[in-house]
PDBML (XML) file of the C-alpha atoms, coordinates in Angstrom:
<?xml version="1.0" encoding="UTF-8" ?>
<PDBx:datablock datablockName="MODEL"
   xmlns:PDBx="http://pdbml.pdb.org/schema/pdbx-v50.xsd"
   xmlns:xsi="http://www.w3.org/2001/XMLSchema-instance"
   xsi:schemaLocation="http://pdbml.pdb.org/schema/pdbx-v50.xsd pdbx-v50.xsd">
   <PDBx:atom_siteCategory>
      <PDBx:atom_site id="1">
         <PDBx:B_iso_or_equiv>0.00</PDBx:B_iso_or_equiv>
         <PDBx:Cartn_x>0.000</PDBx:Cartn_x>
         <PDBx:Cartn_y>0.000</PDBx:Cartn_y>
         <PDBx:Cartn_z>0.000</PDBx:Cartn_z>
         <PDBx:auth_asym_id>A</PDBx:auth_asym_id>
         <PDBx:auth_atom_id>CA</PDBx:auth_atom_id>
         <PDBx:auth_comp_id>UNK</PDBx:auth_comp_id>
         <PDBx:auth_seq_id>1</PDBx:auth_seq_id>
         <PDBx:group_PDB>ATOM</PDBx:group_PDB>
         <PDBx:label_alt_id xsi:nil="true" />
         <PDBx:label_asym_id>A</PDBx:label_asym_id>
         <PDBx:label_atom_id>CA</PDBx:label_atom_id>
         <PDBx:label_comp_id>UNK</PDBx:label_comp_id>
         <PDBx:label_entity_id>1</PDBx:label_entity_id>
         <PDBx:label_seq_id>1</PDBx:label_seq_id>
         <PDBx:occupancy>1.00</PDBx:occupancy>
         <PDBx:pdbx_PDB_model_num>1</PDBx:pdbx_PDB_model_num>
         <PDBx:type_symbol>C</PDBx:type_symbol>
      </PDBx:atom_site>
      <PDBx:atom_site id="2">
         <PDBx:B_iso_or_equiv>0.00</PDBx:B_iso_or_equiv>
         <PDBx:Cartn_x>3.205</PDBx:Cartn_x>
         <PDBx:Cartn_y>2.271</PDBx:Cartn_y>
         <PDBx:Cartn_z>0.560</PDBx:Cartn_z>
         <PDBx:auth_asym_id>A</PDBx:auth_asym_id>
         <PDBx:auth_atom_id>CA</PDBx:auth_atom_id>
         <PDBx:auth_comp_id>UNK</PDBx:auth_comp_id>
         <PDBx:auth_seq_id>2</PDBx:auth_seq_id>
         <PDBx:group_PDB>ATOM</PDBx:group_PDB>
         <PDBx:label_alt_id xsi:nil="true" />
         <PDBx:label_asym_id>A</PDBx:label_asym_id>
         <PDBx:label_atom_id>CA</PDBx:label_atom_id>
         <PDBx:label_comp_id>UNK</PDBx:label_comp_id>
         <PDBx:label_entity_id>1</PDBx:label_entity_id>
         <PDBx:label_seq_id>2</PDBx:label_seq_id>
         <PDBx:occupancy>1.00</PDBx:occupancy>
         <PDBx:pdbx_PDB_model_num>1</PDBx:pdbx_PDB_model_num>
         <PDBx:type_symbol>C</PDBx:type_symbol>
      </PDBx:atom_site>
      <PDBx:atom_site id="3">
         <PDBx:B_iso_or_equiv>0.00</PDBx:B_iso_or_equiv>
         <PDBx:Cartn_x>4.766</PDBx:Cartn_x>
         <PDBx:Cartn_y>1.732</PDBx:Cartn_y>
         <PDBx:Cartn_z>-2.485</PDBx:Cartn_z>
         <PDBx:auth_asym_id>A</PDBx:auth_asym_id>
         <PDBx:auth_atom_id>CA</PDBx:auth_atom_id>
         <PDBx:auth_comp_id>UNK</PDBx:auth_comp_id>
         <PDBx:auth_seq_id>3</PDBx:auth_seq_id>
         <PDBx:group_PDB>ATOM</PDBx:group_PDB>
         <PDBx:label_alt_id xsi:nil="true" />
         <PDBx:label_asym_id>A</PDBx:label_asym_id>
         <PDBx:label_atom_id>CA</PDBx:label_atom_id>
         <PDBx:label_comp_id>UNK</PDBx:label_comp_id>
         <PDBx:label_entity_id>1</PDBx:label_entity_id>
         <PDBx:label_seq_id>3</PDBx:label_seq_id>
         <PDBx:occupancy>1.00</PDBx:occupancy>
         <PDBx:pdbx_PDB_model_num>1</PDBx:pdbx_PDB_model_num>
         <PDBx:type_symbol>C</PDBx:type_symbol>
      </PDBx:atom_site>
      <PDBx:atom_site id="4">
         <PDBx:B_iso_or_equiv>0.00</PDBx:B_iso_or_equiv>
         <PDBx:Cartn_x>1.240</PDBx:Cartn_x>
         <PDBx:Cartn_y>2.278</PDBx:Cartn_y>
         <PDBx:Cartn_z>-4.370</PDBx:Cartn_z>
         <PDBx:auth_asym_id>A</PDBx:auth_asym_id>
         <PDBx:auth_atom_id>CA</PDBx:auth_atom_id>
         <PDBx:auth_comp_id>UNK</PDBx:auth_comp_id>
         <PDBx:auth_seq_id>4</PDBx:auth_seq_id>
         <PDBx:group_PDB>ATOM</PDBx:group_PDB>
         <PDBx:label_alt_id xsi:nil="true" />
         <PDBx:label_asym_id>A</PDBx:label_asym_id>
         <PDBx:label_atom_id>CA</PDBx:label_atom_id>
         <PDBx:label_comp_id>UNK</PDBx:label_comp_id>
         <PDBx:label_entity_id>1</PDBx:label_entity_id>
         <PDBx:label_seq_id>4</PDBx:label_seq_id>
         <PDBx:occupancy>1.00</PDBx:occupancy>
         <PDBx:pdbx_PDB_model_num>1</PDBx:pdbx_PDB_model_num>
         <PDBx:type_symbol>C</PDBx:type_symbol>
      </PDBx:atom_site>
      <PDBx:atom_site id="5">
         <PDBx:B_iso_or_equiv>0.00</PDBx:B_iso_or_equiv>
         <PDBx:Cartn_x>0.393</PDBx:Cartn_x>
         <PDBx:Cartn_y>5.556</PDBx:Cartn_y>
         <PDBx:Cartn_z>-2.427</PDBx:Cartn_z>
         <PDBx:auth_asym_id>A</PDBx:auth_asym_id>
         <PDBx:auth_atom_id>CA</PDBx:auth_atom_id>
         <PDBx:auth_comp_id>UNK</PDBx:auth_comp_id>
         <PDBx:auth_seq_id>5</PDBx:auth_seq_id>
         <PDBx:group_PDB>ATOM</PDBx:group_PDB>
         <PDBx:label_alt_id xsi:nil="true" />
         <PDBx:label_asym_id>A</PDBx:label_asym_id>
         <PDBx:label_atom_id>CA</PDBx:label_atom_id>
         <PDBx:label_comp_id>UNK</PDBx:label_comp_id>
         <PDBx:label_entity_id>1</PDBx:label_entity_id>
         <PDBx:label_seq_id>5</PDBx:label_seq_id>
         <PDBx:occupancy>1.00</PDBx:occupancy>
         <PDBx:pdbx_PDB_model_num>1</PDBx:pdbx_PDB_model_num>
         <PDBx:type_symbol>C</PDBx:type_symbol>
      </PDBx:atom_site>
      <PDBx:atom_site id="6">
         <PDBx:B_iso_or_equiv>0.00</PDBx:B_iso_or_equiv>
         <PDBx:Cartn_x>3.631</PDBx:Cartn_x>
         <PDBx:Cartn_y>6.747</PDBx:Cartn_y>
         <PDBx:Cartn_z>-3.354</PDBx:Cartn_z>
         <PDBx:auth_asym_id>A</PDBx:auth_asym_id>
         <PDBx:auth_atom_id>CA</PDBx:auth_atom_id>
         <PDBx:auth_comp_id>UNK</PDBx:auth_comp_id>
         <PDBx:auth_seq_id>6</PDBx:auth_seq_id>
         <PDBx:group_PDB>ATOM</PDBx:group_PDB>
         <PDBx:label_alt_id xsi:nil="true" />
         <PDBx:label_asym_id>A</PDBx:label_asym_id>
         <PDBx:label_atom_id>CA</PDBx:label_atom_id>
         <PDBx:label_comp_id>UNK</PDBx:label_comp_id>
         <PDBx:label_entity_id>1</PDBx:label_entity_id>
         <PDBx:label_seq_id>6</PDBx:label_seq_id>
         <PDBx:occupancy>1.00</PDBx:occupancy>
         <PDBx:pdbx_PDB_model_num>1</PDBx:pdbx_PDB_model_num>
         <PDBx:type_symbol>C</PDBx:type_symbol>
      </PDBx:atom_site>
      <PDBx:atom_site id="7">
         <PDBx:B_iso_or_equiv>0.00</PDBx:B_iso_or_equiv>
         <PDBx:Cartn_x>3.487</PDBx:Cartn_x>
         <PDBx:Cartn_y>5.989</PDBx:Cartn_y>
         <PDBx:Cartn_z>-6.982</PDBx:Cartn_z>
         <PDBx:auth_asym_id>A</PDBx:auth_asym_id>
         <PDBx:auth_atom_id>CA</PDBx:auth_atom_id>
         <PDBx:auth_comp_id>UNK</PDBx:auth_comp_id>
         <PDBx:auth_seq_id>7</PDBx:auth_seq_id>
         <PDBx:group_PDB>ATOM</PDBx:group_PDB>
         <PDBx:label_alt_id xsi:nil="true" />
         <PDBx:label_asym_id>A</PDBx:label_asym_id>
         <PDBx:label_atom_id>CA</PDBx:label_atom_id>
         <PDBx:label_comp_id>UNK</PDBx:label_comp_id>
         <PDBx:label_entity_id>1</PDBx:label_entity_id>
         <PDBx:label_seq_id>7</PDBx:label_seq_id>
         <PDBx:occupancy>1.00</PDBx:occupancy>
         <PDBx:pdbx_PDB_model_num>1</PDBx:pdbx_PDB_model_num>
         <PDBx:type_symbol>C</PDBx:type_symbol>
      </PDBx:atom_site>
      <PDBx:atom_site id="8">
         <PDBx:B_iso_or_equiv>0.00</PDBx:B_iso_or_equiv>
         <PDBx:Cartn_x>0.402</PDBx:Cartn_x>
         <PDBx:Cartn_y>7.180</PDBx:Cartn_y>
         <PDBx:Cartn_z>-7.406</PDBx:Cartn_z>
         <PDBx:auth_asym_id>A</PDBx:auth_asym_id>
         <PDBx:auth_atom_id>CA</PDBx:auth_atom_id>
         <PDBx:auth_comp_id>UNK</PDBx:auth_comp_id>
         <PDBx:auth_seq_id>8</PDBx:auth_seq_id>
         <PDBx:group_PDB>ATOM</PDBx:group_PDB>
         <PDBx:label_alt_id xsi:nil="true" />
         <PDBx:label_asym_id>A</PDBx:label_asym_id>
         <PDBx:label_atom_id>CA</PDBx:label_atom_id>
         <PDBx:label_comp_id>UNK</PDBx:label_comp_id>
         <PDBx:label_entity_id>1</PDBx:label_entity_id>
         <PDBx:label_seq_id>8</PDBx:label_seq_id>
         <PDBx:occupancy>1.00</PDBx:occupancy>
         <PDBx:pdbx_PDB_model_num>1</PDBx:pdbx_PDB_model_num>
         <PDBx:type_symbol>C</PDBx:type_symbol>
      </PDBx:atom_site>
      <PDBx:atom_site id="9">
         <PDBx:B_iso_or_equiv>0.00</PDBx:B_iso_or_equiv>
         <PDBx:Cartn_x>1.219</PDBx:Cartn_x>
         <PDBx:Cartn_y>10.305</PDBx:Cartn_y>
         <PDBx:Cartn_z>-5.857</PDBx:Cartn_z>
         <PDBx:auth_asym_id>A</PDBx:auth_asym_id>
         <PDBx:auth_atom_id>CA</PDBx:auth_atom_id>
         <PDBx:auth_comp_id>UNK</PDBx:auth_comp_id>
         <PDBx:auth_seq_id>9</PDBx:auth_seq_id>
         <PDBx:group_PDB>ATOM</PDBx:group_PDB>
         <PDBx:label_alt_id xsi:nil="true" />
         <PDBx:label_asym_id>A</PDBx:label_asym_id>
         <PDBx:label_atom_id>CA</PDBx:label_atom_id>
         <PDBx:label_comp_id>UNK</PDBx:label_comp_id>
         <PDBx:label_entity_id>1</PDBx:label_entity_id>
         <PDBx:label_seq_id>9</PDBx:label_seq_id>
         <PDBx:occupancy>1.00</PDBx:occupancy>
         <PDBx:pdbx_PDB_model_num>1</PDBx:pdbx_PDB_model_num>
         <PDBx:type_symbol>C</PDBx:type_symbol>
      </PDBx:atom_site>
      <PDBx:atom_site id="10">
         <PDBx:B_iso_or_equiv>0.00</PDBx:B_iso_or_equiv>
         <PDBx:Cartn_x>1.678</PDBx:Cartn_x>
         <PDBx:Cartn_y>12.053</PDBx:Cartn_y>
         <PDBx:Cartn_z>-9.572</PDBx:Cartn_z>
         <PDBx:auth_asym_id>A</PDBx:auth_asym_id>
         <PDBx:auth_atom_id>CA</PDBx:auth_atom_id>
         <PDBx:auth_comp_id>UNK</PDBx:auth_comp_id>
         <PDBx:auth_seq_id>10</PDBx:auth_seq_id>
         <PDBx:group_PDB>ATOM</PDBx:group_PDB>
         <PDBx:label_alt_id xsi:nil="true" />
         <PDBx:label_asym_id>A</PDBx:label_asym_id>
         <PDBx:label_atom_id>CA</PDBx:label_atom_id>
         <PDBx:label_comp_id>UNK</PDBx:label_comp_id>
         <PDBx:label_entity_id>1</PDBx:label_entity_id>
         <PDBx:label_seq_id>10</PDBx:label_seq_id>
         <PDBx:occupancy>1.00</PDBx:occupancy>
         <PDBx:pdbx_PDB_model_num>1</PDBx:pdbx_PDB_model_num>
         <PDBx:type_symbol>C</PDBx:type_symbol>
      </PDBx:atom_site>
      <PDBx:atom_site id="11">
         <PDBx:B_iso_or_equiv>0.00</PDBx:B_iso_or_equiv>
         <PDBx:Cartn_x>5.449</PDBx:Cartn_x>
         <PDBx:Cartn_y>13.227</PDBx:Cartn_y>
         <PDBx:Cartn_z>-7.181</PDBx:Cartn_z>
         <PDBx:auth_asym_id>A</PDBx:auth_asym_id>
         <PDBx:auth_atom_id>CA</PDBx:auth_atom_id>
         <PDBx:auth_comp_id>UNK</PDBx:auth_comp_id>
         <PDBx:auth_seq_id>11</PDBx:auth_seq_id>
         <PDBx:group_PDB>ATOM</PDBx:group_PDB>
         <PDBx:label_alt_id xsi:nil="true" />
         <PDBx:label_asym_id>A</PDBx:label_asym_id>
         <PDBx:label_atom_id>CA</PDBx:label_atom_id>
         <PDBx:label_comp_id>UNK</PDBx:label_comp_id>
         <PDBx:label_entity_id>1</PDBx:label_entity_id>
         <PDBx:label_seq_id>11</PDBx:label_seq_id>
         <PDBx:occupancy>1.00</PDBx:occupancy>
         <PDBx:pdbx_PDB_model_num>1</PDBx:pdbx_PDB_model_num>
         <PDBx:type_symbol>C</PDBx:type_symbol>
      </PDBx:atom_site>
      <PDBx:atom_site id="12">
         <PDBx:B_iso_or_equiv>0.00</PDBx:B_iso_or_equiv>
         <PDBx:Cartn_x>7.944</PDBx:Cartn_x>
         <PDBx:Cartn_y>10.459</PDBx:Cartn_y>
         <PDBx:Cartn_z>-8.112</PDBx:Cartn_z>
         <PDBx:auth_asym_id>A</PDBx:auth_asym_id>
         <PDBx:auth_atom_id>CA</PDBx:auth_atom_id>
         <PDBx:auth_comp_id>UNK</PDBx:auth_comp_id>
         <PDBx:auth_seq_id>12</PDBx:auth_seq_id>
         <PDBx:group_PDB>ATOM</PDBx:group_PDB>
         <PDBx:label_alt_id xsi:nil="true" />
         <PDBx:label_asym_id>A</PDBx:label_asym_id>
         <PDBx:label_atom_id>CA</PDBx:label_atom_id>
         <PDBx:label_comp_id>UNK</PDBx:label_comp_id>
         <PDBx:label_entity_id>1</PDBx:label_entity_id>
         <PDBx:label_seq_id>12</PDBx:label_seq_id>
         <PDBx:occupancy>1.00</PDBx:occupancy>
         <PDBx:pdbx_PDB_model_num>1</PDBx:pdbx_PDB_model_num>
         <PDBx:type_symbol>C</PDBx:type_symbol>
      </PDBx:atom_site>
      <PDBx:atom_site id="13">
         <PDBx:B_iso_or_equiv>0.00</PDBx:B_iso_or_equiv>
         <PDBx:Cartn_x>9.183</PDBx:Cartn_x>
         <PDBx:Cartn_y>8.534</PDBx:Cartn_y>
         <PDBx:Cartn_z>-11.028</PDBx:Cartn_z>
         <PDBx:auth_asym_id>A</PDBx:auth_asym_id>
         <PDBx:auth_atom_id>CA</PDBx:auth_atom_id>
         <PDBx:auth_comp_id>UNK</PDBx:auth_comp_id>
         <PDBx:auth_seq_id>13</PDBx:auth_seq_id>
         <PDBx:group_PDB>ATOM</PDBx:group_PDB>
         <PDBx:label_alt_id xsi:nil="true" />
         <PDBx:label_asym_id>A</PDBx:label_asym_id>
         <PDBx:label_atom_id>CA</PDBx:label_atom_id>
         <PDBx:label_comp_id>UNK</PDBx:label_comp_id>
         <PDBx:label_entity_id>1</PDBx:label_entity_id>
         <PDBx:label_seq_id>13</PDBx:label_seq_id>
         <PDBx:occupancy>1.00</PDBx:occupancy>
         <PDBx:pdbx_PDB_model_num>1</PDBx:pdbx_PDB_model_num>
         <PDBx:type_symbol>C</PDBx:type_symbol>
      </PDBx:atom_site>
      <PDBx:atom_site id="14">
         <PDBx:B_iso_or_equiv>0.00</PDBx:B_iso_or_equiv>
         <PDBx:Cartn_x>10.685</PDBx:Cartn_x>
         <PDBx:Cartn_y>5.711</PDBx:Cartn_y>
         <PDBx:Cartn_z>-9.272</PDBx:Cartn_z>
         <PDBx:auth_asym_id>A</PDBx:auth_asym_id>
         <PDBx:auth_atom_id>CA</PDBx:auth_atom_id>
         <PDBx:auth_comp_id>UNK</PDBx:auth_comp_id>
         <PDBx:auth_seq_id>14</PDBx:auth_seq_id>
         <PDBx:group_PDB>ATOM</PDBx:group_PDB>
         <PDBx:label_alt_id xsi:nil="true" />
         <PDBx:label_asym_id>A</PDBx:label_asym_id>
         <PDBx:label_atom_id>CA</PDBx:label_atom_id>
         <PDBx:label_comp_id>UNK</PDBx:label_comp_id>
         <PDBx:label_entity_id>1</PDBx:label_entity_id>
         <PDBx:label_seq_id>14</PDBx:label_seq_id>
         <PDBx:occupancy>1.00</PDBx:occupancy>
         <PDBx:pdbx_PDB_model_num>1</PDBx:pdbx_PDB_model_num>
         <PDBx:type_symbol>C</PDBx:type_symbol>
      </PDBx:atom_site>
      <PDBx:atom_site id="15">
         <PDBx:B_iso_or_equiv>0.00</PDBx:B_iso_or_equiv>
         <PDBx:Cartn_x>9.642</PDBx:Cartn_x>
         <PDBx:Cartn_y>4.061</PDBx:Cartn_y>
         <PDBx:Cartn_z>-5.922</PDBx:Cartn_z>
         <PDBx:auth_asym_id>A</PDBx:auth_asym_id>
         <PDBx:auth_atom_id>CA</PDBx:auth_atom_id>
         <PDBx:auth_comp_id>UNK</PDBx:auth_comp_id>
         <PDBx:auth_seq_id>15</PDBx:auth_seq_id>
         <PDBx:group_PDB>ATOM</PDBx:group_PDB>
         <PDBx:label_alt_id xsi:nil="true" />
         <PDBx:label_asym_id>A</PDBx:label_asym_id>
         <PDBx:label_atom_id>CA</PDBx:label_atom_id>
         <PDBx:label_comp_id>UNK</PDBx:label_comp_id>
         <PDBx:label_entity_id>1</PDBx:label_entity_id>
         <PDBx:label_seq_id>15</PDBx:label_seq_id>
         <PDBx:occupancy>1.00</PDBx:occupancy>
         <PDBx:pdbx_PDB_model_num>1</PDBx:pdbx_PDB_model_num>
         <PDBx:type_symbol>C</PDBx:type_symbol>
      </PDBx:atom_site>
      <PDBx:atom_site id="16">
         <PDBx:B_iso_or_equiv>0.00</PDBx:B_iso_or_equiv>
         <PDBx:Cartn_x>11.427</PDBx:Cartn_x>
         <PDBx:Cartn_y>1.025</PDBx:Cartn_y>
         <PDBx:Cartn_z>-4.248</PDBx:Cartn_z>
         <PDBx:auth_asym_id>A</PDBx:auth_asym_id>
         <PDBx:auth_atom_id>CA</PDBx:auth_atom_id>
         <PDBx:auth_comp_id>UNK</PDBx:auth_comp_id>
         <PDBx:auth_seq_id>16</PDBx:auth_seq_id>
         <PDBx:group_PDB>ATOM</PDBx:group_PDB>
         <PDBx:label_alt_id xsi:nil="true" />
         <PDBx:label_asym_id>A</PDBx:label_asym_id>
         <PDBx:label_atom_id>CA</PDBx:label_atom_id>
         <PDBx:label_comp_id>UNK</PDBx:label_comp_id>
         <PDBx:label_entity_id>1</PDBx:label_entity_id>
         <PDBx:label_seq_id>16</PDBx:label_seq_id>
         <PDBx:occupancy>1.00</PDBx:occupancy>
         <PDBx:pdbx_PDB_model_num>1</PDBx:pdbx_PDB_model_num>
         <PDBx:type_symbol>C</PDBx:type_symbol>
      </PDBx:atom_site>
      <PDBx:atom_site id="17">
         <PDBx:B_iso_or_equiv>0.00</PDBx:B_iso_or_equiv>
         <PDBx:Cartn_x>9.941</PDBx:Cartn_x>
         <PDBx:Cartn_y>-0.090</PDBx:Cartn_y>
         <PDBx:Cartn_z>-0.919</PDBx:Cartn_z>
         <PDBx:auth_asym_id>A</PDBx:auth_asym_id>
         <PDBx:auth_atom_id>CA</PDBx:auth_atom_id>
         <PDBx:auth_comp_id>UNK</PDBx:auth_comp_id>
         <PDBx:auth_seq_id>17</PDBx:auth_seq_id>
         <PDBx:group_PDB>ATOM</PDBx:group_PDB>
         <PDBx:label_alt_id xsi:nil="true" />
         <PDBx:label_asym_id>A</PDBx:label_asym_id>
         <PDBx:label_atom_id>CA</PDBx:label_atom_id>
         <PDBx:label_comp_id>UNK</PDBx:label_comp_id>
         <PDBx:label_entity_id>1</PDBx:label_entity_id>
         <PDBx:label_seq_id>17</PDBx:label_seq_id>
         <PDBx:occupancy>1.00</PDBx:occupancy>
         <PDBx:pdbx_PDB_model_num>1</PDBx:pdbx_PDB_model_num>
         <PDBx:type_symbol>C</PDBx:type_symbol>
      </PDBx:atom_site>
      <PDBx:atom_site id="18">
         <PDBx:B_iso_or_equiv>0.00</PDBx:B_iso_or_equiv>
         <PDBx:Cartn_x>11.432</PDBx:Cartn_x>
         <PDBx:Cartn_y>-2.752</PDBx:Cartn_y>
         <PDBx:Cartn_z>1.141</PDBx:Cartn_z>
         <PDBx:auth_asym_id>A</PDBx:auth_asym_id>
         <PDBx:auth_atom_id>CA</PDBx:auth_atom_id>
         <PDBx:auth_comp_id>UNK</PDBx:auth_comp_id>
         <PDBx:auth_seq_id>18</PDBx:auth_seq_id>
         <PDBx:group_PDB>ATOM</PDBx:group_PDB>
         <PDBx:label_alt_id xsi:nil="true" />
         <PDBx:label_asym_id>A</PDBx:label_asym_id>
         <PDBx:label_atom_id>CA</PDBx:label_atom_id>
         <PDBx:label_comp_id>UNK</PDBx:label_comp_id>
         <PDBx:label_entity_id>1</PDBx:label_entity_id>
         <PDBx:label_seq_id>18</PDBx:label_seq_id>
         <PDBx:occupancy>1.00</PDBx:occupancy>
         <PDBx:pdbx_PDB_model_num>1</PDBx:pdbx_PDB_model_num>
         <PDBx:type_symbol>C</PDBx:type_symbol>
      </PDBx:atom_site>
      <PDBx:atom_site id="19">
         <PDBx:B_iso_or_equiv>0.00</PDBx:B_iso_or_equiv>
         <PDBx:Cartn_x>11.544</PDBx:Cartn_x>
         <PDBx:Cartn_y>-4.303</PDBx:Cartn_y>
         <PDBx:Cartn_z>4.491</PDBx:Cartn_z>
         <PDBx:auth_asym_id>A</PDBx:auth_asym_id>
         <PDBx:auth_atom_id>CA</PDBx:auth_atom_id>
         <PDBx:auth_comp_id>UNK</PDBx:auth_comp_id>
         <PDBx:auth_seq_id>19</PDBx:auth_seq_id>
         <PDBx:group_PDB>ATOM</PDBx:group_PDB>
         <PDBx:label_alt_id xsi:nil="true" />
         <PDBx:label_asym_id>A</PDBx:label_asym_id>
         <PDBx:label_atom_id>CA</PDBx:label_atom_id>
         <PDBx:label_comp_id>UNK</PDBx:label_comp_id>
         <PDBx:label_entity_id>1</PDBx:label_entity_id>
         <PDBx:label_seq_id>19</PDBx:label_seq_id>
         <PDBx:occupancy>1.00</PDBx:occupancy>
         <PDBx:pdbx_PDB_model_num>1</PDBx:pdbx_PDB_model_num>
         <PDBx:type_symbol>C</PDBx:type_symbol>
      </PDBx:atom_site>
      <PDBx:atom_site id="20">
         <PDBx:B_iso_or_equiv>0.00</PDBx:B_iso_or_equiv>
         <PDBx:Cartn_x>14.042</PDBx:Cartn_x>
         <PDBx:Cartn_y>-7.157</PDBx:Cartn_y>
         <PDBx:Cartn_z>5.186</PDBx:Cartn_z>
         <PDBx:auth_asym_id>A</PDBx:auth_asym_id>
         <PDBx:auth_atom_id>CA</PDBx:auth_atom_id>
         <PDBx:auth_comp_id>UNK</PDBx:auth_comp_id>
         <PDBx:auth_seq_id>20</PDBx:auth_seq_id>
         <PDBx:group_PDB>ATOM</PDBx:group_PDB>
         <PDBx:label_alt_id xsi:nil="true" />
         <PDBx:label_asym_id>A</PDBx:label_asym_id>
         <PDBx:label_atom_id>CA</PDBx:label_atom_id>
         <PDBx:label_comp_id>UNK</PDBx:label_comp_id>
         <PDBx:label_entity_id>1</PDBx:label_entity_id>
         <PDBx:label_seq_id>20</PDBx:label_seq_id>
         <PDBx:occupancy>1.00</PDBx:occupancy>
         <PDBx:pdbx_PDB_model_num>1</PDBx:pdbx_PDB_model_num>
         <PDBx:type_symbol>C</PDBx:type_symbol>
      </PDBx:atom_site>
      <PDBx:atom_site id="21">
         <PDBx:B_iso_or_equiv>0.00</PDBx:B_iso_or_equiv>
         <PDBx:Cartn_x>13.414</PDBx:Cartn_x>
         <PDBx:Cartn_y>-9.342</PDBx:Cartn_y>
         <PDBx:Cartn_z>7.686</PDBx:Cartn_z>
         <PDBx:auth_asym_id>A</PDBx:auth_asym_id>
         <PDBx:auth_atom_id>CA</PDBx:auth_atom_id>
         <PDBx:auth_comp_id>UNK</PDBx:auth_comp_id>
         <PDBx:auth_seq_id>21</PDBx:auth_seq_id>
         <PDBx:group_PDB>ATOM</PDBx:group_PDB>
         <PDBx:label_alt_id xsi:nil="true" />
         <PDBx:label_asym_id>A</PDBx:label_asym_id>
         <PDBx:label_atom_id>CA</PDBx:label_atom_id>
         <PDBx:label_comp_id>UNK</PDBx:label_comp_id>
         <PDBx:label_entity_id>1</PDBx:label_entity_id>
         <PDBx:label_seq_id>21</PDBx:label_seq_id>
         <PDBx:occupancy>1.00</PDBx:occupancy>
         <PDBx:pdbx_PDB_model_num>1</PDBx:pdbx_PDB_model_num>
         <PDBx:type_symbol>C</PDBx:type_symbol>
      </PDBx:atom_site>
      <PDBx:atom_site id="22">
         <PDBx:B_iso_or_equiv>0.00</PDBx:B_iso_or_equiv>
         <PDBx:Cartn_x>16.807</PDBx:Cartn_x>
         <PDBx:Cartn_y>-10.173</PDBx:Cartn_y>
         <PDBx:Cartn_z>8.094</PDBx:Cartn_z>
         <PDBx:auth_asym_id>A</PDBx:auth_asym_id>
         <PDBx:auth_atom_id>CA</PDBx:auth_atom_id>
         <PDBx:auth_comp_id>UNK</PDBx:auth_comp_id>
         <PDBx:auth_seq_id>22</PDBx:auth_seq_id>
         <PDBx:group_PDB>ATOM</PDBx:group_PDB>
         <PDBx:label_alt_id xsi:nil="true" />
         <PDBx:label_asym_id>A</PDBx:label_asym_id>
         <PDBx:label_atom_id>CA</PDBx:label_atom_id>
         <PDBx:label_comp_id>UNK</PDBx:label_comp_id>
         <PDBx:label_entity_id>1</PDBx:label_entity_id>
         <PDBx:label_seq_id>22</PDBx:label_seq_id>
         <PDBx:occupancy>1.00</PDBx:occupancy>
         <PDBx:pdbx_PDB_model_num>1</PDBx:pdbx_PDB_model_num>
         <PDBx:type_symbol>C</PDBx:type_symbol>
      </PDBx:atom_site>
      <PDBx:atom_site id="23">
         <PDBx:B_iso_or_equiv>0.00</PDBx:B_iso_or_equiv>
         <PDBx:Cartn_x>17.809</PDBx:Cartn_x>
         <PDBx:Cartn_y>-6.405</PDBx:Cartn_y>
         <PDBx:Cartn_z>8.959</PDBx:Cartn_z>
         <PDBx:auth_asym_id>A</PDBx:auth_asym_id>
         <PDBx:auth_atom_id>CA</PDBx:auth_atom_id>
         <PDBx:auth_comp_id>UNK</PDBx:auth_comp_id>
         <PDBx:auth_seq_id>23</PDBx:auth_seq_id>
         <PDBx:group_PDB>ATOM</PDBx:group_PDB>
         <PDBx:label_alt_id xsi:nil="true" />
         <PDBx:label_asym_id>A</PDBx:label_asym_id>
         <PDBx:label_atom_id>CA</PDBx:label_atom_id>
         <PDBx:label_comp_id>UNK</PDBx:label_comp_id>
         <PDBx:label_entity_id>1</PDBx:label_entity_id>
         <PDBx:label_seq_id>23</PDBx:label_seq_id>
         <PDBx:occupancy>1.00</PDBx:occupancy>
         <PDBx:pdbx_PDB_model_num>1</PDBx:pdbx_PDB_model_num>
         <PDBx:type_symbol>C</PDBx:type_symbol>
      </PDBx:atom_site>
      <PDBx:atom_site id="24">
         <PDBx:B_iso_or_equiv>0.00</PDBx:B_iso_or_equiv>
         <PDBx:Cartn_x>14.775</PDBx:Cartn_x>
         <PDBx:Cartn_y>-6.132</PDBx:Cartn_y>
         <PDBx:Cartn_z>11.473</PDBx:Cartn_z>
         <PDBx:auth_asym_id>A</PDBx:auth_asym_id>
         <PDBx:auth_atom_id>CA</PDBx:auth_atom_id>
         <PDBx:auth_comp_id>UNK</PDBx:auth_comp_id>
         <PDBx:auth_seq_id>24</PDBx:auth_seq_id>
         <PDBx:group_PDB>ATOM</PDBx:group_PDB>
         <PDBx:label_alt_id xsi:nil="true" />
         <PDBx:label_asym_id>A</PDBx:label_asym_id>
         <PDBx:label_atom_id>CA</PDBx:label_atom_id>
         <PDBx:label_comp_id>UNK</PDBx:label_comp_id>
         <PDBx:label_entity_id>1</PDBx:label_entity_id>
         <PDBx:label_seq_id>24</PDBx:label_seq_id>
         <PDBx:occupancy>1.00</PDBx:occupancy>
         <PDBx:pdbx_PDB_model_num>1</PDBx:pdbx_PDB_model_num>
         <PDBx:type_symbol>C</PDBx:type_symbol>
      </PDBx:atom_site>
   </PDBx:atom_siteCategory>
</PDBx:datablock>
């Protein structure tokens, strides 16, 4: 839903969203 709100936000041409588990 984060990476869709931001790309559909008209503001960016590129959006990468992540969240590694292995980081956490």
């Amino acid at each position: 839903e984060l990476d869709s709100d931001l790309s559909n936000s008209g503001y960016f041409a590129s959006v990468i969203v992540s969240a590694q588990s292995e980081e956490a």
